[in-house]
Protein backbone atom coordinates (compact mmCIF):
# COMPACT_ATOMS: atom_id res chain seq x y z
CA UNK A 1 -72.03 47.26 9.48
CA UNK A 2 -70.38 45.21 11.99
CA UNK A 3 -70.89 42.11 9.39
CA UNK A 4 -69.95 43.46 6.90
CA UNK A 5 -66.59 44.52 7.64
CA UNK A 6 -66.04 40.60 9.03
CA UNK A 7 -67.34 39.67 5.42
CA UNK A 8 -64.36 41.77 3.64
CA UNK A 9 -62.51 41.17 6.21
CA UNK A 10 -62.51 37.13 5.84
CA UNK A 11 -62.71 37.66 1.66
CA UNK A 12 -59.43 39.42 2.06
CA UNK A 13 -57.25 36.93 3.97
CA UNK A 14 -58.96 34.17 1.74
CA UNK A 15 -57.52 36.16 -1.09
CA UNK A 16 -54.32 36.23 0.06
CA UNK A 17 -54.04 32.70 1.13
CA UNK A 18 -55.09 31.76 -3.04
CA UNK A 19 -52.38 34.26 -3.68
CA UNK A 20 -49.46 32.80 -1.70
CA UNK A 21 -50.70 29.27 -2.74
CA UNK A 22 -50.24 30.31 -6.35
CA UNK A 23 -46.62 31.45 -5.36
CA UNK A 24 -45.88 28.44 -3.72
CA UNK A 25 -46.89 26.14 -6.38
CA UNK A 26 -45.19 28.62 -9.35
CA UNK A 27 -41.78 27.87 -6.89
CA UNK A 28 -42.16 24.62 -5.32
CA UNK A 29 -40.78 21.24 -7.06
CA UNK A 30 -42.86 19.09 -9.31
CA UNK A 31 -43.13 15.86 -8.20
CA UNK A 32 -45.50 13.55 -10.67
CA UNK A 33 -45.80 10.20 -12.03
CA UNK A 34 -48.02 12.56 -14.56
CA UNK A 35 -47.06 14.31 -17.33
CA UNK A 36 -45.36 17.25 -16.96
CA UNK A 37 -46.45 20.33 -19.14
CA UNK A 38 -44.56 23.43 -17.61
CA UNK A 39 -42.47 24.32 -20.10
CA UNK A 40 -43.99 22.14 -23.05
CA UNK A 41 -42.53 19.31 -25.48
CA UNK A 42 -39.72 20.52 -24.66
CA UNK A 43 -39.34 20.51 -20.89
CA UNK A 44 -36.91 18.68 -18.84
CA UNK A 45 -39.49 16.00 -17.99
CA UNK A 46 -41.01 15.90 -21.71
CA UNK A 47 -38.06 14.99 -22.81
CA UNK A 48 -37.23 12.56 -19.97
CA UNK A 49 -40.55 11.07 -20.60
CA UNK A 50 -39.82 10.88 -24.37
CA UNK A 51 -36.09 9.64 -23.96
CA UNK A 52 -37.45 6.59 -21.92
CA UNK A 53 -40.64 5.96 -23.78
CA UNK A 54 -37.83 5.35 -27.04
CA UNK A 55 -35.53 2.85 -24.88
CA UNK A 56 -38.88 1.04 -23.60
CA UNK A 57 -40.07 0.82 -27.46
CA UNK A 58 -36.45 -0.56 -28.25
CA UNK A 59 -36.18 2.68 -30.53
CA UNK A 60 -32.33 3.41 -30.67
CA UNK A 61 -32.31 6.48 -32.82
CA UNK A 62 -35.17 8.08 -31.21
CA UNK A 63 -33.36 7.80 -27.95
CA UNK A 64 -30.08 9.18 -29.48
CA UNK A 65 -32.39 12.00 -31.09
CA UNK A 66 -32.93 13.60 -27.94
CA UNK A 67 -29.36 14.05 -26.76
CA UNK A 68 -27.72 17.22 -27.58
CA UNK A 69 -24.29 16.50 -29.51
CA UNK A 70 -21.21 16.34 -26.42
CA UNK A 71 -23.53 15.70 -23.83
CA UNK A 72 -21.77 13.00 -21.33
CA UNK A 73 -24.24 9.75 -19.88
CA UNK A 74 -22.34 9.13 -16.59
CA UNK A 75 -23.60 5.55 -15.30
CA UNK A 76 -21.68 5.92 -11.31
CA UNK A 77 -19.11 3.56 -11.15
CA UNK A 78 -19.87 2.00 -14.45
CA UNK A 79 -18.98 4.60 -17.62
CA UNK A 80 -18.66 8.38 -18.63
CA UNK A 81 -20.17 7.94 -21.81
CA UNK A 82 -20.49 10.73 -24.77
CA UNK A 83 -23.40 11.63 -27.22
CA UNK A 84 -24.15 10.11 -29.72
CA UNK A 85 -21.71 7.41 -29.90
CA UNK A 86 -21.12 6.77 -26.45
CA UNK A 87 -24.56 6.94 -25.09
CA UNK A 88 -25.50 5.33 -28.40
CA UNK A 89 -23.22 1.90 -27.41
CA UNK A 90 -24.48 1.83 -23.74
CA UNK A 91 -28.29 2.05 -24.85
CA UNK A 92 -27.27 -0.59 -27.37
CA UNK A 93 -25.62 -3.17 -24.80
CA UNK A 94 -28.78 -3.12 -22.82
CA UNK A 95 -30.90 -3.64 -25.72
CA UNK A 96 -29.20 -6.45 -27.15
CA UNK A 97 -28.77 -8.04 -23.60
CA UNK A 98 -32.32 -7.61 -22.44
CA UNK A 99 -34.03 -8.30 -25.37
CA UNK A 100 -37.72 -8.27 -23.92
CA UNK A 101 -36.83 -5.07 -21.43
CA UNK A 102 -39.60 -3.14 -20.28
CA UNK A 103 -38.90 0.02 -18.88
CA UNK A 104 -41.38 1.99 -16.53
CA UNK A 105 -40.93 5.25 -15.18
CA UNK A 106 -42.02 5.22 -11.49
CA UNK A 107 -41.78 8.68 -10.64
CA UNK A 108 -40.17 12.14 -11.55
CA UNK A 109 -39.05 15.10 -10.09
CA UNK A 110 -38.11 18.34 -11.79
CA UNK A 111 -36.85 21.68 -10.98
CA UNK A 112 -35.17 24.44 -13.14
CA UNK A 113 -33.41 22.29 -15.98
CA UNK A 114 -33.04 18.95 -14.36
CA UNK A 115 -35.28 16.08 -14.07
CA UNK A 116 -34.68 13.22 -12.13
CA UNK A 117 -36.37 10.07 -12.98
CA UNK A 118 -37.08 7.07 -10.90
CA UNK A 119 -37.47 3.96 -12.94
CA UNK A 120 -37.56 0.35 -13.00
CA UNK A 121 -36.81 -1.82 -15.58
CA UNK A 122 -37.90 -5.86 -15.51
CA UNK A 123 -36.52 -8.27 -18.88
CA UNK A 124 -34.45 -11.46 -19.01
CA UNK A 125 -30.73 -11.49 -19.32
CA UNK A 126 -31.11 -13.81 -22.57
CA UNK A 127 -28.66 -12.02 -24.83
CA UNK A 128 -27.04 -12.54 -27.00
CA UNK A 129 -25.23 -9.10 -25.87
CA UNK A 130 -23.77 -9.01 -22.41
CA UNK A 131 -23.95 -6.52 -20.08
CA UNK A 132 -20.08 -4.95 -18.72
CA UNK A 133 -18.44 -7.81 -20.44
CA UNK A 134 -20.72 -10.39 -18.41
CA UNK A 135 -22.26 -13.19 -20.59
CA UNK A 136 -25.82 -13.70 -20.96
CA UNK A 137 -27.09 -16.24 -17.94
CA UNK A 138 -31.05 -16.64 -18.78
CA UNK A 139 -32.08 -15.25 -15.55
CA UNK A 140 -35.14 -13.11 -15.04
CA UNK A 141 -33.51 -8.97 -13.72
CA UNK A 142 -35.63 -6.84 -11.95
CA UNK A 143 -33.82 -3.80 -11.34
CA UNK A 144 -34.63 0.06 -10.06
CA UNK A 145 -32.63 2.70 -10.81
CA UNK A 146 -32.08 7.01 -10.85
CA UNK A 147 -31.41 8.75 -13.38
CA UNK A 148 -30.99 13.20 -12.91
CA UNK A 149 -30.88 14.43 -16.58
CA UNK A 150 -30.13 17.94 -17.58
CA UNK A 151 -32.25 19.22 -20.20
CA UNK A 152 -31.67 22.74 -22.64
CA UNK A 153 -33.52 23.84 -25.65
CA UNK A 154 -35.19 20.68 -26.23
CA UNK A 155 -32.47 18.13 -25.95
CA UNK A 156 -30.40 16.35 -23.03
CA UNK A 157 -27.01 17.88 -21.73
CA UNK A 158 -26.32 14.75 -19.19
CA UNK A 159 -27.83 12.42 -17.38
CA UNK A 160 -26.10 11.27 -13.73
CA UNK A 161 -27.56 7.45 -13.41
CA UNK A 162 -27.38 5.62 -10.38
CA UNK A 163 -28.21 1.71 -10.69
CA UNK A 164 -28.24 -1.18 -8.54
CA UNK A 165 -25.36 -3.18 -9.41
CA UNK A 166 -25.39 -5.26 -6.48
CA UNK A 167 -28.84 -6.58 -7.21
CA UNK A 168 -28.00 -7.07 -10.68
CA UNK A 169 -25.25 -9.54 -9.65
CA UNK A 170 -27.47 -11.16 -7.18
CA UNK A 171 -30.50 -11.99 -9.82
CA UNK A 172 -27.57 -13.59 -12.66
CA UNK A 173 -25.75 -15.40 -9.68
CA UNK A 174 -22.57 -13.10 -9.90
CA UNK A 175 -23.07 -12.91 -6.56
CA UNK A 176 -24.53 -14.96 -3.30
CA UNK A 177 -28.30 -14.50 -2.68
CA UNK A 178 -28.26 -11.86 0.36
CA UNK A 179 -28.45 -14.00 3.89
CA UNK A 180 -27.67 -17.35 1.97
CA UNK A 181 -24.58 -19.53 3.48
CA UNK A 182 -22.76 -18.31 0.56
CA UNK A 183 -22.54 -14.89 1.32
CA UNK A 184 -22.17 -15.37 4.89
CA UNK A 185 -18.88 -17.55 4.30
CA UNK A 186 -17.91 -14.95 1.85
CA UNK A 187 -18.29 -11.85 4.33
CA UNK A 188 -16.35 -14.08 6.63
CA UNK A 189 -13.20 -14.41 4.54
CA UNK A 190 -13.25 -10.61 3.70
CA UNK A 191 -12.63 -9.99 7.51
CA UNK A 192 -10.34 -12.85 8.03
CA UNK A 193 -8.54 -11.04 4.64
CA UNK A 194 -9.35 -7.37 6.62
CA UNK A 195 -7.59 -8.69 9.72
CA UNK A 196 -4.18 -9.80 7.93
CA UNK A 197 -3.93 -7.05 5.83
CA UNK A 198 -4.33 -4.94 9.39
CA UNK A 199 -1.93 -7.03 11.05
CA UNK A 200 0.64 -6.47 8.50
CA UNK A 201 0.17 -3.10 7.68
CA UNK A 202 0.05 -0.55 11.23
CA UNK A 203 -1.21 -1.31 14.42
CA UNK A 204 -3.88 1.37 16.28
CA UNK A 205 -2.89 4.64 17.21
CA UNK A 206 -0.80 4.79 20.75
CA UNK A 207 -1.39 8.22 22.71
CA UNK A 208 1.79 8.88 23.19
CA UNK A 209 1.59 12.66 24.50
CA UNK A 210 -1.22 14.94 26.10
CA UNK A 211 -2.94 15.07 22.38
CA UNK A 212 -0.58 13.06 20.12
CA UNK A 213 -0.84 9.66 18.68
CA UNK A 214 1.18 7.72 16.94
CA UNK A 215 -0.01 4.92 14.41
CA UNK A 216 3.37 2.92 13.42
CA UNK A 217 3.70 0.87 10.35
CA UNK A 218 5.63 -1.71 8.30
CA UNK A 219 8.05 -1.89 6.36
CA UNK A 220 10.37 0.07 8.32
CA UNK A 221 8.58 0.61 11.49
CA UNK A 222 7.04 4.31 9.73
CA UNK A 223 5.47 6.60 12.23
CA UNK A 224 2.29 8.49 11.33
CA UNK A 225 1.64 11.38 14.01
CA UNK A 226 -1.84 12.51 14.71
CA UNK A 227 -2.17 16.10 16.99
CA UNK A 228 -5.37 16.97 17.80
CA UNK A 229 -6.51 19.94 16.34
CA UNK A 230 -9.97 21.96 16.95
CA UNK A 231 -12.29 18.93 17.44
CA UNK A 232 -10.28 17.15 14.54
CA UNK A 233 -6.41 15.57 13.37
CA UNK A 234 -3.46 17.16 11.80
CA UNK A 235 -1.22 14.63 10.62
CA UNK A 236 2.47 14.94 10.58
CA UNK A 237 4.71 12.90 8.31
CA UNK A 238 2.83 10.43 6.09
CA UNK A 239 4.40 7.00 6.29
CA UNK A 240 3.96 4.10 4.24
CA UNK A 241 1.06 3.72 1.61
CA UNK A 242 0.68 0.08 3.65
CA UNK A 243 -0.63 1.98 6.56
CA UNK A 244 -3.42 4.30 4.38
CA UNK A 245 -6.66 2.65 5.98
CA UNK A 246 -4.88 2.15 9.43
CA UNK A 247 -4.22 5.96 9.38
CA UNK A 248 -7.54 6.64 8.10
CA UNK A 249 -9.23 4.77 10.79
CA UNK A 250 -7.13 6.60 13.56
CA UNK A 251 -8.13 9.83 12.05
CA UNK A 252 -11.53 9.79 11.69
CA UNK A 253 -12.17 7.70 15.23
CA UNK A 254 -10.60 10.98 16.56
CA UNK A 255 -12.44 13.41 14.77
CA UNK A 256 -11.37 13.46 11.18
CA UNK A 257 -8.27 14.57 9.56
CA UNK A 258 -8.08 18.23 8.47
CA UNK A 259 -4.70 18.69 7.26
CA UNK A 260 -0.81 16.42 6.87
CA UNK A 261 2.31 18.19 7.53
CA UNK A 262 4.93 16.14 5.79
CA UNK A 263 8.21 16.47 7.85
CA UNK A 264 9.77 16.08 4.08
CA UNK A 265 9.20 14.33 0.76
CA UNK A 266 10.65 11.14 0.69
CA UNK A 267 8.39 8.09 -0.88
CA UNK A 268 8.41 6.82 2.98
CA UNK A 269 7.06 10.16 4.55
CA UNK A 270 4.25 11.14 1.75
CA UNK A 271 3.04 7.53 1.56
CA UNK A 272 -0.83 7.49 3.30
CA UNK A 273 -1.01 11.81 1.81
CA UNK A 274 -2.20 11.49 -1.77
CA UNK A 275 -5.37 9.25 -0.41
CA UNK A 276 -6.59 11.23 2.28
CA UNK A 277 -8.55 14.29 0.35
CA UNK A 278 -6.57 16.95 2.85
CA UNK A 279 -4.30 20.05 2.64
CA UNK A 280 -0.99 18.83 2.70
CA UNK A 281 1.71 21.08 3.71
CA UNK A 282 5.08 21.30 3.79
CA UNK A 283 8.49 23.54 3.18
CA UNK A 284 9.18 25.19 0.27
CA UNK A 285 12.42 23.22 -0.02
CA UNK A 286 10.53 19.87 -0.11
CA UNK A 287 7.95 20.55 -2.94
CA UNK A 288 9.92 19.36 -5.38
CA UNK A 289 10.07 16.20 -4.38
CA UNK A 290 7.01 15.70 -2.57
CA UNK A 291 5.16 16.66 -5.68
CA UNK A 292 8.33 14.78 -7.88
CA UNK A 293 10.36 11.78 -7.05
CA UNK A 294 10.05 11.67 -3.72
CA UNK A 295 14.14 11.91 -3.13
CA UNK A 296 15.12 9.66 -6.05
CA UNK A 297 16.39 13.03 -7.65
CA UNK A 298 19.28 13.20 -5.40
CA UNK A 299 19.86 9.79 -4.43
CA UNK A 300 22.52 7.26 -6.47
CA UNK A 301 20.94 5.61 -9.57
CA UNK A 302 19.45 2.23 -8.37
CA UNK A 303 20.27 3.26 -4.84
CA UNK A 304 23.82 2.37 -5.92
CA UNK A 305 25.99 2.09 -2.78
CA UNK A 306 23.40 -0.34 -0.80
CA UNK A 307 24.43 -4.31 -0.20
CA UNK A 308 23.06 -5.95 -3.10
CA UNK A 309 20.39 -7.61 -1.08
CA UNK A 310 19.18 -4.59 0.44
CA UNK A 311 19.19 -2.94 -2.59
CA UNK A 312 17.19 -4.87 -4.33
CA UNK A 313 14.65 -5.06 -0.94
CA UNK A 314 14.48 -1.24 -1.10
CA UNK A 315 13.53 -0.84 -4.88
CA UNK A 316 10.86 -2.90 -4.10
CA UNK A 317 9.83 -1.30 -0.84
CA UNK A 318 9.85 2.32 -2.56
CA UNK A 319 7.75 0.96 -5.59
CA UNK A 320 5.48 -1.40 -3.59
CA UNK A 321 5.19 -0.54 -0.17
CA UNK A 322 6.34 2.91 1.01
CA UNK A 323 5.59 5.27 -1.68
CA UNK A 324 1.88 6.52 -2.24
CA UNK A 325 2.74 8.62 -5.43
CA UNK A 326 3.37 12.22 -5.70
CA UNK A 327 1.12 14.83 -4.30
CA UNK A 328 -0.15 18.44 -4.24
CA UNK A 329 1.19 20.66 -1.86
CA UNK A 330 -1.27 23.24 -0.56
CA UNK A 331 0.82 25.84 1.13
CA UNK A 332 4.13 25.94 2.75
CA UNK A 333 5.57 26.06 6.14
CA UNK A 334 8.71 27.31 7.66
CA UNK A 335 10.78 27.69 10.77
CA UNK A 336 9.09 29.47 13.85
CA UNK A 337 5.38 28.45 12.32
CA UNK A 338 2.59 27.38 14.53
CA UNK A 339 1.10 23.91 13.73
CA UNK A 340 -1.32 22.49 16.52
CA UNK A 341 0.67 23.77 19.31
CA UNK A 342 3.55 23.01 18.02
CA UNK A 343 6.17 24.99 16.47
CA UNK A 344 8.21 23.98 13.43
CA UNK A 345 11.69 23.92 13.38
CA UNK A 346 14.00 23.10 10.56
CA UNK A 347 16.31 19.92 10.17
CA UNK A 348 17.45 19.93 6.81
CA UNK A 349 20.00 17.58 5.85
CA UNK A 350 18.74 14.58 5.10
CA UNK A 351 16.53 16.38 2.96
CA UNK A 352 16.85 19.75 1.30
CA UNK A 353 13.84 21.08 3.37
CA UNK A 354 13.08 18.60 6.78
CA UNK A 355 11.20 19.88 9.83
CA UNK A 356 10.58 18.49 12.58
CA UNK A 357 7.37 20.36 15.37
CA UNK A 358 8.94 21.28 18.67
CA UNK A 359 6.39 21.97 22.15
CA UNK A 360 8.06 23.66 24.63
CA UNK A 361 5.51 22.96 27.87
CA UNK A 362 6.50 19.32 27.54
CA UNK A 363 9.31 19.56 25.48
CA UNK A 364 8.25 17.30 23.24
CA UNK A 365 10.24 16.82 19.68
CA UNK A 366 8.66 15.29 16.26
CA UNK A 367 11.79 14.78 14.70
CA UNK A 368 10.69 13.07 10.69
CA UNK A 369 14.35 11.60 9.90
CA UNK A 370 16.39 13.39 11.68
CA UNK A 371 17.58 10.67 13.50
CA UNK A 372 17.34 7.00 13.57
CA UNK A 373 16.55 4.28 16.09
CA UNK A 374 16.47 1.03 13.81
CA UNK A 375 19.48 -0.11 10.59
CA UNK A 376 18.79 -0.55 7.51
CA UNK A 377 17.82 -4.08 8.22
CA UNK A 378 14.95 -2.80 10.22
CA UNK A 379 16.53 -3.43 14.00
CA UNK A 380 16.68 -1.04 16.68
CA UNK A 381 19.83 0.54 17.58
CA UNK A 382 20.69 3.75 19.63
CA UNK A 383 20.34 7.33 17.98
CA UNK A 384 21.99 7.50 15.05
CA UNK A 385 22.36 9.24 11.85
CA UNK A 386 20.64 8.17 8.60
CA UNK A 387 23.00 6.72 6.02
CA UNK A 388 24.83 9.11 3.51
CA UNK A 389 23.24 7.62 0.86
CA UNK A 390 19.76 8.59 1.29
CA UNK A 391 21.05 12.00 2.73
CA UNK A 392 20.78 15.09 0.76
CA UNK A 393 23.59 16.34 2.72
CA UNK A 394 25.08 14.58 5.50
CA UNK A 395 27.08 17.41 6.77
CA UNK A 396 23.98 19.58 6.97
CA UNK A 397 22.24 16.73 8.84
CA UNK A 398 24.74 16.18 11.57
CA UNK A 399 24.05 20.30 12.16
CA UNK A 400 20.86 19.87 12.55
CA UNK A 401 20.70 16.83 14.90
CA UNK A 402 22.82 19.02 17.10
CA UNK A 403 20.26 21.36 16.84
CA UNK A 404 18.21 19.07 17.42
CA UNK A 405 19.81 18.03 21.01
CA UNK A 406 20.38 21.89 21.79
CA UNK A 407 16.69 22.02 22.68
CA UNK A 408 17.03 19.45 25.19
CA UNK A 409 14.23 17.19 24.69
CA UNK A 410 12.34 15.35 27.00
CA UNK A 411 11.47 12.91 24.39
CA UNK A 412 12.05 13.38 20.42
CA UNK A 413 10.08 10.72 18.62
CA UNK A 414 11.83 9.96 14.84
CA UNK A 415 9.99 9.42 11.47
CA UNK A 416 10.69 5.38 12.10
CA UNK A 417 10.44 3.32 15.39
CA UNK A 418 11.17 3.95 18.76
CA UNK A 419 11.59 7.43 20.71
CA UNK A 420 14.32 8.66 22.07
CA UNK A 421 14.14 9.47 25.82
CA UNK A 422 16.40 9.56 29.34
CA UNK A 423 18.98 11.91 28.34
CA UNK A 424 17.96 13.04 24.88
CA UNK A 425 20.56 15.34 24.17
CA UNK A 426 23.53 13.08 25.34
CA UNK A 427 22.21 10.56 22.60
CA UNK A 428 21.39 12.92 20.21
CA UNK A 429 25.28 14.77 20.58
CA UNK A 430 27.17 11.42 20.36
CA UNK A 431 25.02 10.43 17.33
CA UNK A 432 25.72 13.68 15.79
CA UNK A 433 29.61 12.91 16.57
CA UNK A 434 29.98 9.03 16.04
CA UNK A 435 27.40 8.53 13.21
């Protein structure tokens, strides 16, 4: 009796292994270099099978047949291609440039509607097509690739392809062989190129409070402030475009950057913003031109008013050098906000909405512009006022640099060169008179 109820007892759990194993396999992910017969002819791997069965046989139409009309071929990096005419051109290039390619697929994984396909594809770049505008060299290509298509009733929606490019360019002699003498005197101009561009563009980033950083920049000695921020960066005012990788560097070697606070919207203060993929803040007074001109809109036509010279200089600098381009603004901020520790205060004047971030426990000011300790030549001088000309309201700014000095800083750091520190809001007061 004893036996027997072992006996069931052992055919059960047997049964219910089979029965989870069938569960498993009806959920898992096909992987196969087989073929694939889950949902038919007409599967996602069917019809990858079938789409690069046509290409290996050179048959153009049959390839084009199995793309569903306004489906999109994106080759990374390369092209966004269309259906039919699109995908029919890139299929056609290849052809014509690799006119004994074989094409094997390696491997293929499907799930739901999507296949991906591992391939590789072996020919000689004989022409007499080319291949991205490259002329036919006579050298033998060996190349592997991945391609995730996305197949519906029958016919292909997209296909994402990733290729080796580099490898390409190695095997036609676009490139150095990897490890040859070539390469390595190549890799060491790039860095001798990496290091001047550095040198010219921002130095690292100086702690320059408990938690704040400064990365400073040229043209126009821009300041770039990064406060850390739970386990990450939030940058305030945005500097020069120049200083984008120099920023970028500082940010992520202390934890990443999560957010820029633009202390307004001139082209010299949004500058590293629209290439960081971040929030980016700032009043409500400033979206206009942070997300517009970035202060042309109120400034003299041609910066009329400037020595010739300088004028000039500055177009230039604004065009070139400072401005990054217009950008999104997330969400705004106003006076009394918290930012990091900080709280913001307004300055406007010199523009419509400036802040600047105040700390009380070390009295600590981030000023943006509203103050100066360098000309318009670029050399330091004392506190001072920025120039009517790029002012939204001069009248307005000398308020607010008294404001400014009414806090009593122990050190109030500007949007451009050095800090001001000793007796803060002596300097500050006279500026706010004399300027």
């Amino acid at each position: 009796m004893a036996e027997e109820e072992g006996t069931n007892e052992a055919t059960t759990k047997v049964q219910e292994v089979a029965a989870n194993m069938q569960q498993a396999a009806i959920r898992r992910k096909r992987i196969s270099g087989g073929k694939s017969r889950a949902k038919g002819a007409t599967g996602p791997e069917a019809v990858s099978r079938r789409y690069f069965e046509a290409i290996n046989s050179r048959d153009l139409e049959a390839a084009i047949a199995l793309w569903a009309p306004g489906g999109r071929e994106h080759v990374r990096g390369r092209i966004d291609a269309p259906a039919p005419d699109g995908v029919r051109e890139l299929i056609g290039e290849l052809l014509a440039a690799v006119p004994d390619l074989n094409t094997e697929v390696v491997s293929t994984t499907t799930e739901d509607d999507r296949c991906g396909v591992l391939w590789r594809m072996t020919g000689t770049f004989a022409g007499p097509g080319r291949v991205g505008g490259v002329a036919p060299t006579g050298d033998r290509v060996e190349l592997e690739g991945f391609d995730l298509l996305t197949v519906r009733d029958g016919l292909i929606q997209s296909n994402d392809a990733f290729t080796d490019s580099m490898t390409f360019a190695r095997e036609i002699g676009m490139m150095p062989a990897q490890g040859s003498t070539a390469e390595q005197r190549m890799t060491a101009a790039f860095n001798a190129k990496t290091r001047v561009a550095d040198s010219l563009a921002a130095g690292s980033a100086e702690l320059v409070a408990e938690g704040v950083w400064v990365v400073q920049g040229q043209p126009g000695r821009c300041n770039v402030y990064l406060i850390e921020d739970d386990g990450g960066v939030t940058l305030f005012d945005a500097g020069a475009r120049t200083m984008t990788r120099a920023v970028a560097r500082a940010g992520a070697r202390l934890g990443g950057i999560s957010r820029v606070v633009l202390g307004h919207g001139h082209t010299d203060h949004r500058g590293v913003a629209p290439a960081l993929g971040v929030p980016v803040l700032c009043h409500s007074a400033e979206v206009e031109d942070a997300e517009g001109s970035g202060g042309f809109r109120y400034w003299p036509p041609d910066l009329a008013g400037l020595p010739v010279p300088l004028r000039q200089i500055h177009r230039l600098l604004h065009r070139y050098a400072w401005d990054g381009g217009p950008v999104k603004i997330s969400d705004t901020v106003g006076e009394g906000d918290e930012i990091a520790g900080f709280r913001v205060i307004e300055l406007p004047g010199h523009a419509p909405g400036m802040i600047g971030l105040w700390r009380e426990s070390d009295r600590l000011a981030l000023s943006s512009d509203c103050f100066y300790t360098l000309d318009m030549w670029g050399r330091s001088c004392p506190p001072r006022l920025p120039i009517a000309l790029y002012n939204f309201d001069t009248e307005q700014a000398r308020s607010s640099l008294r404001k400014l000095a009414a806090l009593e800083p122990a050190a109030a750091w500007p949007g451009h060169a050095r800090p001001a520190t000793g007796d803060v809001r002596e300097q500050l007061e006279r500026a706010a008179d004399e300027s």
